[in-house]
C-alpha atoms as a PDB file:
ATOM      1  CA  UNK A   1      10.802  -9.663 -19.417  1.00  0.00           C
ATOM      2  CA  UNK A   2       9.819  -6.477 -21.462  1.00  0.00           C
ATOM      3  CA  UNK A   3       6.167  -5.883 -21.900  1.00  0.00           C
ATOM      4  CA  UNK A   4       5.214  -3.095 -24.799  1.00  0.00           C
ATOM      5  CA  UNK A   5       2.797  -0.631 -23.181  1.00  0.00           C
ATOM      6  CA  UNK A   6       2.147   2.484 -25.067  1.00  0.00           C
ATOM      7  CA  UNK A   7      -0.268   3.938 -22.416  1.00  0.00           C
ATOM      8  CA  UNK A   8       0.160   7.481 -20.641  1.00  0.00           C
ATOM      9  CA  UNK A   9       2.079   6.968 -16.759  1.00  0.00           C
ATOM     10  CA  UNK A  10       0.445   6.921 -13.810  1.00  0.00           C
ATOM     11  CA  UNK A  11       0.887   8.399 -10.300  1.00  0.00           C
ATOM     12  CA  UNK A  12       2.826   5.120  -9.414  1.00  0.00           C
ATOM     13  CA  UNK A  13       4.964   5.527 -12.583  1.00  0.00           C
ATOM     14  CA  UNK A  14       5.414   9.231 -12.595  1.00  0.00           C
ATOM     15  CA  UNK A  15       6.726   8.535  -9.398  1.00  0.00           C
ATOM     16  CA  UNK A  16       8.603   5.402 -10.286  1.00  0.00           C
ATOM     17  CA  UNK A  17       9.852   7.541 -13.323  1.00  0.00           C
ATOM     18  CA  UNK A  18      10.872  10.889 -11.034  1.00  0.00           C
ATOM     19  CA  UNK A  19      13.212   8.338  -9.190  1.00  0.00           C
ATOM     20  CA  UNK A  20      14.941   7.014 -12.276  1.00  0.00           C
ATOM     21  CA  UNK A  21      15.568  10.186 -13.602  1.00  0.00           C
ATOM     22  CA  UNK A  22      16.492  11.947 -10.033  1.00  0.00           C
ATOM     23  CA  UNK A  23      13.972  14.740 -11.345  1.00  0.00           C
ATOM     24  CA  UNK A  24      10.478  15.373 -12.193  1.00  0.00           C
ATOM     25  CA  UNK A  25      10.008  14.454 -15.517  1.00  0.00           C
ATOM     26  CA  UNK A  26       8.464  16.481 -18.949  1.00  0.00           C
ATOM     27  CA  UNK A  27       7.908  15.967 -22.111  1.00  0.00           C
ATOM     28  CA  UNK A  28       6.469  11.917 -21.571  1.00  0.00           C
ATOM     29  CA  UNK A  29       4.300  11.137 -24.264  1.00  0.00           C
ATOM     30  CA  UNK A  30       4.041   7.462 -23.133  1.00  0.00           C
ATOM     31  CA  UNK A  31       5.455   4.594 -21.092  1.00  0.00           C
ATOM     32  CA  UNK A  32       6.865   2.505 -23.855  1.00  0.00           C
ATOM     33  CA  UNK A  33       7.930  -0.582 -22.097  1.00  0.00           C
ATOM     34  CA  UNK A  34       7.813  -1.503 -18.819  1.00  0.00           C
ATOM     35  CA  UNK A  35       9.277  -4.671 -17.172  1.00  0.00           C
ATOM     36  CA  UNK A  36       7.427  -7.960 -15.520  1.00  0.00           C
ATOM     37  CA  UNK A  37       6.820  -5.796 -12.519  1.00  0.00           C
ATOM     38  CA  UNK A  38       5.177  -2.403 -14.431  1.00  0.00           C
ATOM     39  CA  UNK A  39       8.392  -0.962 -13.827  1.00  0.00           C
ATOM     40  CA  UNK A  40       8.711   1.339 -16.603  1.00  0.00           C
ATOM     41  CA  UNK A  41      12.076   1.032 -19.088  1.00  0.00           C
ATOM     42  CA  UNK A  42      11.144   3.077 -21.620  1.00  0.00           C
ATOM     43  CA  UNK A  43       9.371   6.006 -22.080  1.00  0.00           C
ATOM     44  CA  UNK A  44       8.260   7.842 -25.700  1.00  0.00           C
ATOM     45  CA  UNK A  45       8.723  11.433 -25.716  1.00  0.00           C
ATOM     46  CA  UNK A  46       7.256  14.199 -27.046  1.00  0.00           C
ATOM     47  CA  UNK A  47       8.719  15.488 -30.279  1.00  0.00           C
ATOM     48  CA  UNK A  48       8.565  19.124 -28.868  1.00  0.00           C
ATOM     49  CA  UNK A  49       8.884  19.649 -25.504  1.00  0.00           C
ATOM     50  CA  UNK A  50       9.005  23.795 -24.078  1.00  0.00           C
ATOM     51  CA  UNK A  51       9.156  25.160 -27.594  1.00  0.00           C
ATOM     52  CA  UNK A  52      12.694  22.997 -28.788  1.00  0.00           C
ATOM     53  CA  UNK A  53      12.433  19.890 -30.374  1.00  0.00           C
ATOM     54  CA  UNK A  54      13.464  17.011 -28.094  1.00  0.00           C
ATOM     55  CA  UNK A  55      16.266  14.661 -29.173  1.00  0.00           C
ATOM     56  CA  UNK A  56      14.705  11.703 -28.619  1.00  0.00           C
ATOM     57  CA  UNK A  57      11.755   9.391 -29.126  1.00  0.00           C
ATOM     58  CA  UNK A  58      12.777   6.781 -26.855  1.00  0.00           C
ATOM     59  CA  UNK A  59      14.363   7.592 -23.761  1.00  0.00           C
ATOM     60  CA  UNK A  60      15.815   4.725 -22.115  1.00  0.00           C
ATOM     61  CA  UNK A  61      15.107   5.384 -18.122  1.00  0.00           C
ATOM     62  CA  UNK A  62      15.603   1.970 -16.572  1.00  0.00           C
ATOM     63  CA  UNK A  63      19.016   2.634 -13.844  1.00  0.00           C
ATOM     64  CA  UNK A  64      19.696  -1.746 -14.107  1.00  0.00           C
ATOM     65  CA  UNK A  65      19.868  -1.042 -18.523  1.00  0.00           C
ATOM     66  CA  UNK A  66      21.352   2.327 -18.178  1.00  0.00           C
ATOM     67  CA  UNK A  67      24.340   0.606 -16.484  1.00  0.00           C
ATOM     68  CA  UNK A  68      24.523  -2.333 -18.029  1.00  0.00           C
ATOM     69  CA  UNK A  69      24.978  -0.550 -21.627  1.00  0.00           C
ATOM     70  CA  UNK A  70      27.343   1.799 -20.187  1.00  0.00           C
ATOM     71  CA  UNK A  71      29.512  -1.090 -19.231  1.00  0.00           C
ATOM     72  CA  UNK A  72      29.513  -2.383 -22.561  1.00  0.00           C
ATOM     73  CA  UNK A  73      29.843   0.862 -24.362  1.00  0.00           C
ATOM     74  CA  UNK A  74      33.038   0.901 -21.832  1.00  0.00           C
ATOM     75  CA  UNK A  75      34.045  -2.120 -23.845  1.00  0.00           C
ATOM     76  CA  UNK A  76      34.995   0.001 -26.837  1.00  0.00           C
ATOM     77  CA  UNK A  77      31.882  -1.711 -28.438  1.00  0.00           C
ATOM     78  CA  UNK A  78      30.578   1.642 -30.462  1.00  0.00           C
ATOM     79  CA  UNK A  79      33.993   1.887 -32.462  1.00  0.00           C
ATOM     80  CA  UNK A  80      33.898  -1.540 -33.273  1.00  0.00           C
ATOM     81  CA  UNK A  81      30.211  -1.844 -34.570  1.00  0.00           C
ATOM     82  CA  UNK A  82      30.644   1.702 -36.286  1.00  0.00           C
ATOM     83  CA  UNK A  83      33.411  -0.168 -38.479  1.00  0.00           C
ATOM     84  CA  UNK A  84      31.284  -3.362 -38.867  1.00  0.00           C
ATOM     85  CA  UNK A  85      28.796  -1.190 -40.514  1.00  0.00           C
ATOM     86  CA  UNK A  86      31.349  -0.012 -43.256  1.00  0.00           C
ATOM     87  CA  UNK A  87      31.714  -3.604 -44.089  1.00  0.00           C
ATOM     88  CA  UNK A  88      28.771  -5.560 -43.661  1.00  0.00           C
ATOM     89  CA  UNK A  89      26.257  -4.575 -45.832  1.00  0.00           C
ATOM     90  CA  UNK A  90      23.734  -6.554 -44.009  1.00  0.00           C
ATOM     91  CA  UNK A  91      24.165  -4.494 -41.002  1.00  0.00           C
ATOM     92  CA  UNK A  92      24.601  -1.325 -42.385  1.00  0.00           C
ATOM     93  CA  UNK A  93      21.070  -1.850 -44.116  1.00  0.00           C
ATOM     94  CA  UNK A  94      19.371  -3.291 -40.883  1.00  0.00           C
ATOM     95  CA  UNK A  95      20.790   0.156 -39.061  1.00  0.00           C
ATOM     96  CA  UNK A  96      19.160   2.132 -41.599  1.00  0.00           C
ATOM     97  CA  UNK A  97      16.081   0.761 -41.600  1.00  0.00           C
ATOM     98  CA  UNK A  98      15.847   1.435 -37.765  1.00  0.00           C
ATOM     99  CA  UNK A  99      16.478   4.695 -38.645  1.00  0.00           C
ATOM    100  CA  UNK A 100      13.983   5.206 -40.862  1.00  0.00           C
ATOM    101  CA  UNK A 101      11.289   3.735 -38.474  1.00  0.00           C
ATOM    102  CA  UNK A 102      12.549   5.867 -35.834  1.00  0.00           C
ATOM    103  CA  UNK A 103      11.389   8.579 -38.143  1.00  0.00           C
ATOM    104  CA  UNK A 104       8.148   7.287 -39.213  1.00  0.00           C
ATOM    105  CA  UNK A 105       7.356   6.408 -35.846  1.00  0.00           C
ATOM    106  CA  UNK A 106       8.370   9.684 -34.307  1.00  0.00           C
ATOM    107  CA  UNK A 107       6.143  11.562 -36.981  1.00  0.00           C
ATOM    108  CA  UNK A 108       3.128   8.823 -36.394  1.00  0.00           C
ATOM    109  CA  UNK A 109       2.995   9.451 -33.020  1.00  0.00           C
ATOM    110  CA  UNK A 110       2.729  13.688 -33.264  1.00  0.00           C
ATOM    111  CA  UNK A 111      -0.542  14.912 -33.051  1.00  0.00           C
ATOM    112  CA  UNK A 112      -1.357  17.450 -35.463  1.00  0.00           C
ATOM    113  CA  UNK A 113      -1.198  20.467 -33.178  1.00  0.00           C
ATOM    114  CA  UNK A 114       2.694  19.254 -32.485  1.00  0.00           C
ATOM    115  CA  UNK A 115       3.299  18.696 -36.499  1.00  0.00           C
ATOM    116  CA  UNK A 116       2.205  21.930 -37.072  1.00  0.00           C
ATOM    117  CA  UNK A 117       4.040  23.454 -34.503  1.00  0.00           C
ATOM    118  CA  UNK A 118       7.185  22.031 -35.545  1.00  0.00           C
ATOM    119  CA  UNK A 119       6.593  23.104 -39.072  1.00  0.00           C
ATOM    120  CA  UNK A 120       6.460  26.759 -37.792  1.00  0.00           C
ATOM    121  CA  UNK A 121       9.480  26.619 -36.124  1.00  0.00           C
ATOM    122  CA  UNK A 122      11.178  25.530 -38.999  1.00  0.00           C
ATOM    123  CA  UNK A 123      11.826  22.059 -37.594  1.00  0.00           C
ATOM    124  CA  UNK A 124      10.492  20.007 -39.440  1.00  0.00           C
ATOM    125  CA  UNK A 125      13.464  18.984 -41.796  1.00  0.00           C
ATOM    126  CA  UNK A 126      15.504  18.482 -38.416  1.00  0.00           C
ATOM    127  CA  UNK A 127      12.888  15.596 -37.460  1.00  0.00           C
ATOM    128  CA  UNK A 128      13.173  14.026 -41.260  1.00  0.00           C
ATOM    129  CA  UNK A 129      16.798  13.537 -41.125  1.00  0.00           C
ATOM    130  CA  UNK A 130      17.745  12.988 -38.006  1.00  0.00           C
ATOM    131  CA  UNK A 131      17.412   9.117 -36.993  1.00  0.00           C
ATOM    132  CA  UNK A 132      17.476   7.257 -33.480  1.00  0.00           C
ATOM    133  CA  UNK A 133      18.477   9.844 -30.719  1.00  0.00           C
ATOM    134  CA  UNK A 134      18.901  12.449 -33.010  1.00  0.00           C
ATOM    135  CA  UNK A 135      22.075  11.430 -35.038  1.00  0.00           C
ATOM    136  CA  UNK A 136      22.444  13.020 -38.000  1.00  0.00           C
ATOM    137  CA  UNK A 137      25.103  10.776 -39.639  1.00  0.00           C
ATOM    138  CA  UNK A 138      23.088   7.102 -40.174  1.00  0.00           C
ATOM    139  CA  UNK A 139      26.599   5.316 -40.192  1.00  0.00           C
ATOM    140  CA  UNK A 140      27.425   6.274 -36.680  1.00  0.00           C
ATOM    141  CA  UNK A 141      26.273   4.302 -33.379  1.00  0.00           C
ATOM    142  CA  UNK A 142      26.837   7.415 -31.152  1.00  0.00           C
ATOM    143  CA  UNK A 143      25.411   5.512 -28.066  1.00  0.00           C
ATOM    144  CA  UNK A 144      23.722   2.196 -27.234  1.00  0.00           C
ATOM    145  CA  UNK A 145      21.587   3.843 -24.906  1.00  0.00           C
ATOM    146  CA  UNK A 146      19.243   5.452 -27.428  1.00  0.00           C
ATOM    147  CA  UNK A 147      19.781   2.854 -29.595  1.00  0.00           C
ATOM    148  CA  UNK A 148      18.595  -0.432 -27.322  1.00  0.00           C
ATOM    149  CA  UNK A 149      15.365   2.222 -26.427  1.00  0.00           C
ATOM    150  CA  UNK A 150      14.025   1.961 -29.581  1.00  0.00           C
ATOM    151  CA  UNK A 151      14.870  -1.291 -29.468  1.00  0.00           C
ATOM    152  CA  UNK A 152      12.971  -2.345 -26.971  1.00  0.00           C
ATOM    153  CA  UNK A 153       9.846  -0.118 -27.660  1.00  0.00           C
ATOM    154  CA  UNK A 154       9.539  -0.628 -31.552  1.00  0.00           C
ATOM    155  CA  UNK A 155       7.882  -4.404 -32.371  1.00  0.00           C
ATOM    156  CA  UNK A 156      10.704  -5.099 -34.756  1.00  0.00           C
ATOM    157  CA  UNK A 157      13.588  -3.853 -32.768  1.00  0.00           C
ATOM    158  CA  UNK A 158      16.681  -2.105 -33.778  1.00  0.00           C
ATOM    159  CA  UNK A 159      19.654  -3.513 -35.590  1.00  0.00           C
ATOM    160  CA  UNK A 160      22.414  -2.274 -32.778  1.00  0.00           C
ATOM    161  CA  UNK A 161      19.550  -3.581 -29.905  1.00  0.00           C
ATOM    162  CA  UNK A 162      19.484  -6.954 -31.621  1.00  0.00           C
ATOM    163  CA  UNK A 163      23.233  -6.818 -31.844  1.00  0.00           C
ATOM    164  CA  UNK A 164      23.125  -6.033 -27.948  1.00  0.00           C
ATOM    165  CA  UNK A 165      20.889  -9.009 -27.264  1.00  0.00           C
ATOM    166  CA  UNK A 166      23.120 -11.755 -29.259  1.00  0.00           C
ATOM    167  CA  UNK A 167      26.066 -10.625 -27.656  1.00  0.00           C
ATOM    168  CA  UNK A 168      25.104  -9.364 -24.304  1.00  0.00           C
ATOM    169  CA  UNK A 169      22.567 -10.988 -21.313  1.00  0.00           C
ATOM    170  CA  UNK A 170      21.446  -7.361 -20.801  1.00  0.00           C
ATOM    171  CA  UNK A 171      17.947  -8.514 -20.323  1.00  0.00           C
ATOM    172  CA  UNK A 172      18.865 -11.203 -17.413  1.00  0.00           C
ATOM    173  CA  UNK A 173      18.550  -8.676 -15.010  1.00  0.00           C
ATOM    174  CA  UNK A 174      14.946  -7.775 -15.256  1.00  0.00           C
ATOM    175  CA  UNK A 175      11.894  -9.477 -13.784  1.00  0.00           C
END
């Protein structure tokens, strides 16, 4: 089961969160999802974190989903949905529509001390073009990881997470 959240961690999940990572973490905006248990999955960074801008919104930091993607990126899976996307129109739209969520979501959820930060540092071009975990080129997968993230922490999902979902039982796992 994944639960949205959107809610700053706690001791129990800073803790929780210091264990998944195998440091302590920065740059945690919010837990984004957690599972049945409150364990958390995903957490929403901060857009700038120590001055740089941070790749990511969504940082997938469940160990059980970490693994599980990894064994079907070891599939060869990326290569194959990168060339789906040069055929199916469908997809190819879907994928750039998560894309451009990931963007307005990742500008939504800046406060206004962070946007103008950002705009200083001359970054703020980087954030408009860049789409889920930083990818510059919208036709490329890149990683599952980042992708299934958003997936699970945006209300509509993410084309490559839904993908995940109707071929995959990566979910089974959790409580």
């Amino acid at each position: 089961m994944v639960i949205l959240t959107n809610h700053s961690p706690d001791a129990r999940e800073l803790e929780i969160i210091e264990r998944q990572l195998g440091r302590k973490p920065r740059g945690i905006q919010a837990v984004a999802a957690t599972d049945g248990e409150g364990t958390p999955l995903v957490l929403r960074m901060h857009s700038l974190v120590d001055g740089k801008p941070f790749p990511t919104l969504y940082w997938l930091c469940d160990e059980r989903l970490k693994i599980s993607l990894s064994r079907i990126e070891a599939e060869g899976v990326i290569k194959g949905l990168e060339e789906s996307l040069k055929t199916d129109d469908e997809l190819l739209a879907r994928y750039r529509a998560s894309h451009e969520a990931y963007v307005a979501e990742r500008w939504s959820f800046m406060s206004e001390a962070e946007r103008t930060a950002i705009e200083a540092l001359g970054f703020a071009d980087l954030m408009r073009e860049r789409g889920v975990g930083g990818i510059r080129d919208w036709n490329q997968v890149r990683c599952l990881h980042t992708q299934y993230a958003q997936h699970l922490a945006y209300a509509d999902g993410n084309a490559i997470g839904h993908w995940v979902d109707a071929n995959y039982d990566v979910l089974s796992e959790l409580p």
